[in-house]
N, C-alpha and C. Protein backbone atom coordinates (compact mmCIF):
# COMPACT_ATOMS: atom_id res chain seq x y z
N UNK A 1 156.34 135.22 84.79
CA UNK A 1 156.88 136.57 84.82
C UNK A 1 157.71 136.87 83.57
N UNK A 2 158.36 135.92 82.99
CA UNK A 2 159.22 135.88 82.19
C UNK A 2 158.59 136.54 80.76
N UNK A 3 157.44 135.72 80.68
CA UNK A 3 156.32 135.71 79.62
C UNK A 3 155.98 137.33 79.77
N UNK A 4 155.57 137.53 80.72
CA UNK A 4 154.94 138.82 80.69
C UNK A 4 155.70 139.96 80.31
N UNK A 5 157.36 139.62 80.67
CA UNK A 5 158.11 140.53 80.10
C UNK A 5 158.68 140.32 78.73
N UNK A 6 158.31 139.66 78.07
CA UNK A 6 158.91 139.56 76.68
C UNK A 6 157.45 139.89 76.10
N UNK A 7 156.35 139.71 76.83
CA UNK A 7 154.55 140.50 76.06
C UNK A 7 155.09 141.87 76.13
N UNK A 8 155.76 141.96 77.00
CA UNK A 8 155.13 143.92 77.65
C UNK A 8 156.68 144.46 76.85
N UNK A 9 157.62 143.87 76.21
CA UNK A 9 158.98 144.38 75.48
C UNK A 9 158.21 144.34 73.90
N UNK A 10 157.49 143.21 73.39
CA UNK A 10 157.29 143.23 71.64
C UNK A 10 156.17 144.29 71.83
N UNK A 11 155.35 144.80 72.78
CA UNK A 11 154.41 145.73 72.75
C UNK A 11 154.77 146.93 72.75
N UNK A 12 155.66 147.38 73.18
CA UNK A 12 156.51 148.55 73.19
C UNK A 12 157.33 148.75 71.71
N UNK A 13 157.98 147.74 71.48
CA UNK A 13 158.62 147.82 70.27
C UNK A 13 157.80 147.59 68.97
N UNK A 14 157.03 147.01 69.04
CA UNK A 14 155.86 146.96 68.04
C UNK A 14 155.12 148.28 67.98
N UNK A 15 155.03 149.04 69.00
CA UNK A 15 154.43 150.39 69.33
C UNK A 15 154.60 151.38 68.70
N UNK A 16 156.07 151.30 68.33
CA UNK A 16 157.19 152.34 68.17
C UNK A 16 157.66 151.80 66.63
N UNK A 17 157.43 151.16 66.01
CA UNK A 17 157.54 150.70 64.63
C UNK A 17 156.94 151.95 64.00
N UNK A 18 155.63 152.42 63.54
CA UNK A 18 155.58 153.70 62.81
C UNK A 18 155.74 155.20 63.73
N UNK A 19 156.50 155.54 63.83
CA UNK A 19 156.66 157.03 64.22
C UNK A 19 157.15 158.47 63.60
N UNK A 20 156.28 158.17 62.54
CA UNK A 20 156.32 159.32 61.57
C UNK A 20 155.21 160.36 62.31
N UNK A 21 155.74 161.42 62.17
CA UNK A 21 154.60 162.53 62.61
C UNK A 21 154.66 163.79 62.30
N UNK A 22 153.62 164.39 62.38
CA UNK A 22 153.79 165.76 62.07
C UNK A 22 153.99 166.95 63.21
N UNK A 23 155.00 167.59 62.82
CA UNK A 23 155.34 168.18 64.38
C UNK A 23 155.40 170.18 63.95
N UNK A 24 155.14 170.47 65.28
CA UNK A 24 154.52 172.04 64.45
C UNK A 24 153.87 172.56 64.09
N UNK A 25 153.47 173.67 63.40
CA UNK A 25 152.57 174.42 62.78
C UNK A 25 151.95 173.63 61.55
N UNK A 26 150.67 173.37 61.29
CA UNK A 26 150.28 173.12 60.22
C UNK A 26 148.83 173.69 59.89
N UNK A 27 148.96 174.13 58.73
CA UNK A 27 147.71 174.60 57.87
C UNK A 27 147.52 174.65 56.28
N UNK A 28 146.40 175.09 55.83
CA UNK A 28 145.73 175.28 54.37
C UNK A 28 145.55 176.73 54.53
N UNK A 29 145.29 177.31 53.00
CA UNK A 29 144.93 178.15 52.44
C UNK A 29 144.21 177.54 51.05
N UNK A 30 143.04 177.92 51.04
CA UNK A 30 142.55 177.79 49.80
C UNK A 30 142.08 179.27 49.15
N UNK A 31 142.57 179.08 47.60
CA UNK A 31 142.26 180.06 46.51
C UNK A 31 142.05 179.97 45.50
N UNK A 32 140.57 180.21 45.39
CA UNK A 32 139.93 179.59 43.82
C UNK A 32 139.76 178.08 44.03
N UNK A 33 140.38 177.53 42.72
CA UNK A 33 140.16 175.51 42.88
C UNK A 33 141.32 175.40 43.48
N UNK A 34 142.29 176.41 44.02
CA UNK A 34 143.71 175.39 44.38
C UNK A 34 143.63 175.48 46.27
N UNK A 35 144.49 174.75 46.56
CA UNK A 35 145.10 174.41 48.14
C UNK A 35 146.42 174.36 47.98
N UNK A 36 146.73 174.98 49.20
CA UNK A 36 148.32 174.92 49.65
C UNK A 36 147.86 174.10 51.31
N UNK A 37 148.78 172.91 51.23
CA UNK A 37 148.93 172.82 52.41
C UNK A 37 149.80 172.71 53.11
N UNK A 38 150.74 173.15 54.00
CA UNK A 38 151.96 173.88 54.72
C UNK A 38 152.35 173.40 56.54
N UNK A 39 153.34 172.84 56.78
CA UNK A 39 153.51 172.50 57.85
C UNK A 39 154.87 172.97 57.85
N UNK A 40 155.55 172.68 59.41
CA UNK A 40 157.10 173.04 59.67
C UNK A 40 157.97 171.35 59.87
N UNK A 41 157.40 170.33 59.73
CA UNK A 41 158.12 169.55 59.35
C UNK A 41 157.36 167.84 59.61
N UNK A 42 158.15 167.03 59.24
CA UNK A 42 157.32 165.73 59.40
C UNK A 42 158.85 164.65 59.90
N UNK A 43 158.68 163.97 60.80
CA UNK A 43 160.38 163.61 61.34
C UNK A 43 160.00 161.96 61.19
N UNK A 44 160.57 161.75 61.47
CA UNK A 44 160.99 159.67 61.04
C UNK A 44 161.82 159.88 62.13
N UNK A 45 161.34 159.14 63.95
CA UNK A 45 161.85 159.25 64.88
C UNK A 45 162.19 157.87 65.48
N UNK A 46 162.06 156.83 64.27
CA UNK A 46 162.50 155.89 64.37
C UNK A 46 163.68 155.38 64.52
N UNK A 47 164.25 154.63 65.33
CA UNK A 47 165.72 154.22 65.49
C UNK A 47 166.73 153.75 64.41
N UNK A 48 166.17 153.07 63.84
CA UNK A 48 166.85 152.57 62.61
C UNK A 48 165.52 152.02 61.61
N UNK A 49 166.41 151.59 60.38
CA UNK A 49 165.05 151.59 59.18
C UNK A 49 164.66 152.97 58.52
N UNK A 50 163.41 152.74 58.00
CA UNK A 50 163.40 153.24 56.87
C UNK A 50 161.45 153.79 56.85
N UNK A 51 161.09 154.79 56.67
CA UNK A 51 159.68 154.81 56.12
C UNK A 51 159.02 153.84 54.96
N UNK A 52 157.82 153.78 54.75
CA UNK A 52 157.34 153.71 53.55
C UNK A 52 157.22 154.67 53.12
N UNK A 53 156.49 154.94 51.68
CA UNK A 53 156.52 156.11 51.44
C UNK A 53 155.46 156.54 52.22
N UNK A 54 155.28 158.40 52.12
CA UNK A 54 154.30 158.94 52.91
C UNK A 54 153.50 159.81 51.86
N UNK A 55 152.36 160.13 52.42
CA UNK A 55 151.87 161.14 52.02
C UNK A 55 150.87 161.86 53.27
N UNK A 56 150.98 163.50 52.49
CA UNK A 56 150.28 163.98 53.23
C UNK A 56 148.66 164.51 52.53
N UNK A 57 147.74 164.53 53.20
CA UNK A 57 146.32 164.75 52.83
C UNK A 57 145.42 165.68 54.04
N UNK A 58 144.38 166.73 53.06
CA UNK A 58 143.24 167.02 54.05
C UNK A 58 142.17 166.47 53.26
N UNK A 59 141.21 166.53 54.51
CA UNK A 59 139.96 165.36 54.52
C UNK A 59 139.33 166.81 55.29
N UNK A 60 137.82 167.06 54.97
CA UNK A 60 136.64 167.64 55.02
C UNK A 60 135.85 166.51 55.78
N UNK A 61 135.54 166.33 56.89
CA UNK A 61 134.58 165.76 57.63
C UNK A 61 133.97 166.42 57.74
N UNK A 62 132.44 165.44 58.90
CA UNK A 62 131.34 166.21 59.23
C UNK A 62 131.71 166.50 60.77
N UNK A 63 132.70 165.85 61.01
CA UNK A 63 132.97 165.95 62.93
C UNK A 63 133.65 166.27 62.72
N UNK A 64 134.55 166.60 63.77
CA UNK A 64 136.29 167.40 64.16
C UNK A 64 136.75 165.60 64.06
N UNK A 65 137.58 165.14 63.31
CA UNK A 65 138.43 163.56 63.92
C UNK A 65 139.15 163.96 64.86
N UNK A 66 139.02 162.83 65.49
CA UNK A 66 140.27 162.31 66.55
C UNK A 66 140.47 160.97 66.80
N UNK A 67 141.11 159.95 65.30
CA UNK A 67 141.31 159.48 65.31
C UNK A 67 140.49 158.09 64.72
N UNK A 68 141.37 156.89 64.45
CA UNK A 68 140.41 155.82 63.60
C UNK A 68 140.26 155.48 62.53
N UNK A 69 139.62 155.32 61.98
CA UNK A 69 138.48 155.36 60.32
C UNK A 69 138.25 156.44 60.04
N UNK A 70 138.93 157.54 59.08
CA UNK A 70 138.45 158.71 58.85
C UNK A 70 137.59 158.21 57.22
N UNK A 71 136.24 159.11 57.33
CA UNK A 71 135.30 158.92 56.50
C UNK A 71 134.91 160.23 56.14
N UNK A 72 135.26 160.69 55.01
CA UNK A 72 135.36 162.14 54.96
C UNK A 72 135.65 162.54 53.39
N UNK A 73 135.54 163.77 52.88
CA UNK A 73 136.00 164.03 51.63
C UNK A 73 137.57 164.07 51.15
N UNK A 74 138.25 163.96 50.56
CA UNK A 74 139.46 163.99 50.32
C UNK A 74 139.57 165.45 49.25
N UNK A 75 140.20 166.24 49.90
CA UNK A 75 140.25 167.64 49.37
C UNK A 75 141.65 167.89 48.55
N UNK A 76 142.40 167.13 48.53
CA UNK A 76 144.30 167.08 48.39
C UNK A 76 144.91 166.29 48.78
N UNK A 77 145.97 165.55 48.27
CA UNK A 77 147.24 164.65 48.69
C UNK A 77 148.53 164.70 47.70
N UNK A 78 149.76 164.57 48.54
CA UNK A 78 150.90 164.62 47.99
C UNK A 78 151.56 163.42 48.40
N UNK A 79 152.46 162.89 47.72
CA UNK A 79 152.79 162.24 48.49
C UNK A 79 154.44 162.43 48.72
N UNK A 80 155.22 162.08 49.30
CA UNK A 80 156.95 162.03 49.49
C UNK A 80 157.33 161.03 50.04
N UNK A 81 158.68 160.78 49.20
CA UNK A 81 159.66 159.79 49.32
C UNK A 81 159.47 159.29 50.82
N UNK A 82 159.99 157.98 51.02
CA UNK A 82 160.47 157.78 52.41
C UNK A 82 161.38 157.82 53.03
N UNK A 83 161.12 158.49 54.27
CA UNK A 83 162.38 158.95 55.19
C UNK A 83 163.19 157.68 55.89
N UNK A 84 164.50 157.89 56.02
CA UNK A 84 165.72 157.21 57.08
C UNK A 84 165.08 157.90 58.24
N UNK A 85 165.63 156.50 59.13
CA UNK A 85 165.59 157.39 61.23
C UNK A 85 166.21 158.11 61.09
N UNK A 86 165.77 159.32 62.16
CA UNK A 86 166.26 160.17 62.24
C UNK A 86 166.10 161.25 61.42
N UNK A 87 165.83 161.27 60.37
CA UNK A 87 165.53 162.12 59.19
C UNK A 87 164.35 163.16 59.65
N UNK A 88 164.09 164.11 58.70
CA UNK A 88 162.74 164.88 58.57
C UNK A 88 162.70 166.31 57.11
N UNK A 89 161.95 165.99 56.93
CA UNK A 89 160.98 167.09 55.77
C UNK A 89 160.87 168.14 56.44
N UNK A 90 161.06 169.60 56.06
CA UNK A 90 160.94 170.90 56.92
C UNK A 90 160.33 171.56 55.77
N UNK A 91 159.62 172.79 56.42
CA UNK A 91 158.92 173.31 55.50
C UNK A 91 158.13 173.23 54.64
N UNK A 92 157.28 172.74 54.77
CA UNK A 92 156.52 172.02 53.95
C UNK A 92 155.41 172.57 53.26
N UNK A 93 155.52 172.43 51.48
CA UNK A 93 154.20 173.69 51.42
C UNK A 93 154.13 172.78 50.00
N UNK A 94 152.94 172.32 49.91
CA UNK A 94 152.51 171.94 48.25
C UNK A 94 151.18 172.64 48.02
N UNK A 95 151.32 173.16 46.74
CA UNK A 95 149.94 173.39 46.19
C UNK A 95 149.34 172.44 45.12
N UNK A 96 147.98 172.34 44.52
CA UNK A 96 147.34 171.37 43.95
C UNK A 96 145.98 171.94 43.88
N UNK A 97 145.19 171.29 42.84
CA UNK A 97 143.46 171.36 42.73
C UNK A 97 143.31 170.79 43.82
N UNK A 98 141.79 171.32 44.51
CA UNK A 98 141.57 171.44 45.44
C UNK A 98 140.12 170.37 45.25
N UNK A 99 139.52 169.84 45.23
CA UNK A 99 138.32 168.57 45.26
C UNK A 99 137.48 168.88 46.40
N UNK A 100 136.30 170.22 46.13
CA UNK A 100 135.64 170.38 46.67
C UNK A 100 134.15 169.74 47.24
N UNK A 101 134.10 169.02 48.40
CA UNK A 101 133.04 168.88 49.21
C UNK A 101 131.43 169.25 48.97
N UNK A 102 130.87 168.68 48.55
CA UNK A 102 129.65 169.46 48.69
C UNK A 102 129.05 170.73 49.76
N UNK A 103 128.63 171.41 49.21
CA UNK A 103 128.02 172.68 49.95
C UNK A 103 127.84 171.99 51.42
N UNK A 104 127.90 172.68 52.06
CA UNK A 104 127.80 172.69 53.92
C UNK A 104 129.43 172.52 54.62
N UNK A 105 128.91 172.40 56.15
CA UNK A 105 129.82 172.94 57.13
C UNK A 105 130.51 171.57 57.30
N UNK A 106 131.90 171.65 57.35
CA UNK A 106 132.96 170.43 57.54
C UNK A 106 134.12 171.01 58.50
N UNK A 107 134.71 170.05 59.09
CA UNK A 107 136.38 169.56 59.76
C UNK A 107 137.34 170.13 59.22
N UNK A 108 138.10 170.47 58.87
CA UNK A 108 139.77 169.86 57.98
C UNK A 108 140.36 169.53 58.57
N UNK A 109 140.83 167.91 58.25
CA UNK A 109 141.82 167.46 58.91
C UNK A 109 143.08 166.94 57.86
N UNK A 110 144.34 167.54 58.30
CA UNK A 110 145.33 167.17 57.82
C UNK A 110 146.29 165.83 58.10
N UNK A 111 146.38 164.65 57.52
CA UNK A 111 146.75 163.52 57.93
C UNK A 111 148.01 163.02 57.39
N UNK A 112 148.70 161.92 58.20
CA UNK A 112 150.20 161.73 57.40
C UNK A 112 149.89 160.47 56.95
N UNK A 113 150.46 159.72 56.05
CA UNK A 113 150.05 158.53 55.58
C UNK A 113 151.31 157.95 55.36
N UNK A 114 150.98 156.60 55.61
CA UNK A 114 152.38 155.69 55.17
C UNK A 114 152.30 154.70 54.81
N UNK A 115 152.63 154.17 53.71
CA UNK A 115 152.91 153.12 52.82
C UNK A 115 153.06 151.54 53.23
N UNK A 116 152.25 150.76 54.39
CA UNK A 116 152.67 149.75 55.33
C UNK A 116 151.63 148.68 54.57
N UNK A 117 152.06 147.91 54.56
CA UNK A 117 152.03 146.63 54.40
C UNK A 117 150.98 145.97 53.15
N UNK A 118 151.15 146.71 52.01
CA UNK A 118 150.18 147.08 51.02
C UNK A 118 149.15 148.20 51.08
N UNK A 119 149.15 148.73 51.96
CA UNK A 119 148.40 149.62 52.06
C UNK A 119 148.46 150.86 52.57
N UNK A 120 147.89 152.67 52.26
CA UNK A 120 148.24 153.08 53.29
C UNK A 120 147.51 153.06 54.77
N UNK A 121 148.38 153.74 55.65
CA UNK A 121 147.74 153.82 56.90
C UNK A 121 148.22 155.16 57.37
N UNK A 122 147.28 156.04 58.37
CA UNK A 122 147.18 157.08 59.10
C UNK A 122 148.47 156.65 60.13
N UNK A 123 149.30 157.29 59.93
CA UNK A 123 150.32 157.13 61.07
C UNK A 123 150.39 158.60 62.16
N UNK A 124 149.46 159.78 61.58
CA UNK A 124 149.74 161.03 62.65
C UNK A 124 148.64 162.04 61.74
N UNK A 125 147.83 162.94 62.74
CA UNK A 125 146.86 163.83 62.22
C UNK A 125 146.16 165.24 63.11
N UNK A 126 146.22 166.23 61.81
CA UNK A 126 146.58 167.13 62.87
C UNK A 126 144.97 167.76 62.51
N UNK A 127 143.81 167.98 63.60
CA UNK A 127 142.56 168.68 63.12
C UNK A 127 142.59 170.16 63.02
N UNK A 128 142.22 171.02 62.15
CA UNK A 128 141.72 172.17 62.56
C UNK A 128 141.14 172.48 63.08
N UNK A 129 140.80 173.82 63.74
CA UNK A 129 139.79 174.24 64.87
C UNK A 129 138.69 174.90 64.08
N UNK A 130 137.78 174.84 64.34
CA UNK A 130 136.22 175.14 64.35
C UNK A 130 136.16 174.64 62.93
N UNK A 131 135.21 174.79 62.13
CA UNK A 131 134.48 174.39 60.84
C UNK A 131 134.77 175.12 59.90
N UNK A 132 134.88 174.58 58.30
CA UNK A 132 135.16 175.69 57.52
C UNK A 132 133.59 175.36 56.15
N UNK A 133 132.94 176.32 55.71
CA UNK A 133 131.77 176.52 55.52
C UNK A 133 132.25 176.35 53.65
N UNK A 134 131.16 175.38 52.76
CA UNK A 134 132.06 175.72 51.43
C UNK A 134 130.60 175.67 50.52
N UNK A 135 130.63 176.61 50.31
CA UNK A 135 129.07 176.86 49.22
C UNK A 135 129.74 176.85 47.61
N UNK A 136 129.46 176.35 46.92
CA UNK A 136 129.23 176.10 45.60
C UNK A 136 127.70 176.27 44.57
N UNK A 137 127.58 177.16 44.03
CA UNK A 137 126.24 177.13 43.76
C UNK A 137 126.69 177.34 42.02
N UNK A 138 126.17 176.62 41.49
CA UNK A 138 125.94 175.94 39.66
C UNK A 138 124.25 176.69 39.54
N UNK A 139 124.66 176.96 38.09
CA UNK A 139 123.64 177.93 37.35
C UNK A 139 123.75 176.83 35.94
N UNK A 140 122.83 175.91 35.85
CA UNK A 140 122.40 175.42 34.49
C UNK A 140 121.25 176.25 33.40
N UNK A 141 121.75 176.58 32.71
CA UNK A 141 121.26 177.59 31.53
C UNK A 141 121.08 176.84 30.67
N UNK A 142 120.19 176.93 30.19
CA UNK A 142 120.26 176.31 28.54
C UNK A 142 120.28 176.93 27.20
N UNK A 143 120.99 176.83 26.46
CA UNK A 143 121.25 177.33 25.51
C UNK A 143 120.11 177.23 24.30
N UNK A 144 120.73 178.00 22.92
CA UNK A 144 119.92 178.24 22.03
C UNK A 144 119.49 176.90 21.53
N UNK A 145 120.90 176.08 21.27
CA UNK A 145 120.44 174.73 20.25
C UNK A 145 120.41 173.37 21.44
N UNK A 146 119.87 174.09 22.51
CA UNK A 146 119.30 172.96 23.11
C UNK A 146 120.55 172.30 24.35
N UNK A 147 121.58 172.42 24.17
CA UNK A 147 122.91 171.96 25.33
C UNK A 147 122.40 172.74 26.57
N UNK A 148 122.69 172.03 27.66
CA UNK A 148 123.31 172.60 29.08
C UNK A 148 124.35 172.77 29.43
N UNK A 149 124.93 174.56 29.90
CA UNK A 149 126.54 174.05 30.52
C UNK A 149 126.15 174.58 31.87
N UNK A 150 127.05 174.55 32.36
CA UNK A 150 127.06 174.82 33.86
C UNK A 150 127.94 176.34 34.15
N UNK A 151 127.30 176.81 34.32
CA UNK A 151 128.33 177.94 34.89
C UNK A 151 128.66 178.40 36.37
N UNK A 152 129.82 178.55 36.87
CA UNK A 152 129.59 178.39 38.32
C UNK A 152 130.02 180.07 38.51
N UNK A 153 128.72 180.34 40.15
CA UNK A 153 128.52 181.70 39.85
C UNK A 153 129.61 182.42 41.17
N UNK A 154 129.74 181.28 42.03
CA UNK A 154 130.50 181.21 42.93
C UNK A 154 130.79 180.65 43.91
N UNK A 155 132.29 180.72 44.77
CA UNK A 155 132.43 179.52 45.82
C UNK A 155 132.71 180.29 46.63
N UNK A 156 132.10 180.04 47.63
CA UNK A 156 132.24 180.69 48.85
C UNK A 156 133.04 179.69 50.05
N UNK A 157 134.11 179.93 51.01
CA UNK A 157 134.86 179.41 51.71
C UNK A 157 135.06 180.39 52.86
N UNK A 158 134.16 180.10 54.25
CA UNK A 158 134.23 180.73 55.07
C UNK A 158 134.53 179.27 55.97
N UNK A 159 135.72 180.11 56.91
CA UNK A 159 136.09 179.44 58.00
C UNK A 159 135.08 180.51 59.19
N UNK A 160 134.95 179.52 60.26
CA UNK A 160 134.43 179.83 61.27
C UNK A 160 134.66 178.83 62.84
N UNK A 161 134.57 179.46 63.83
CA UNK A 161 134.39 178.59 65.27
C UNK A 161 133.29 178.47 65.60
């Protein structure tokens, strides 16, 4: 019995080791090549200690995530300092080039990342609802003395359910 309660205490407390999250409203706007991505805060609800650092990122999947191995495009990331318990980031709005996806229908998912143990890891993630649609269409012309440039004729970014 004894055993089982010192399993079922480091499992709990081991549990509760990353609890960074994102809490609130969160979304994107994209315009042109850039992204803003915007939340109402990210808290470190940990007792004592310290974050790694974090960052935040959206990812363009082909599914809605919920969770795991996300395998997906990486559209943006920022990253920020690490938080004390108790602490939290409010307001949150960075803009940046935006690393567009190939043409077709994707996810956005916005994810928190943290700096653990050489590596990062997904500690909290928030999906958008329905699909957002991203057409890119390139016009290769060729010129007089023989070069190709690319001219892009337009990007289209429709969200949809």
């Amino acid at each position: 019995m004894k055993k089982l309660v010192i399993l079922l205490i480091l499992t709990l407390s081991i549990s509760s080791i990353n609890s960074q999250n994102l809490s609130g409203s969160w979304g994107y706007q994209i315009n042109d090549k850039y992204i803003t991505v915007y939340g109402d805060k990210i808290e470190n609800q940990n007792n004592g200690g310290r974050s790694g650092t974090l960052k935040v990122a959206i990812y363009a999947t082909d599914y809605a995530y919920n969770g795991g191995y996300l395998n997906g495009y990486l559209l943006y990331e920022y990253s920020l300092d690490p938080l004390n318990a108790g602490y939290y980031y409010s307001d949150i709005s960075k803009t940046g080039w935006c690393t567009y996806p190939p043409s077709g229908s994707y996810s956005l998912t916005i994810v928190l990342l943290e700096y653990i143990s050489y590596e990062y890891e997904i500690v909290d993630y928030v999906t958008m609802d329905g699909y957002t649609y991203f057409w890119n269409k390139i016009l290769w012309k060729k010129t007089k003395i023989g070069f190709y440039i690319s001219i892009n004729l337009k990007l289209w970014i429709l969200n949809y359910l």
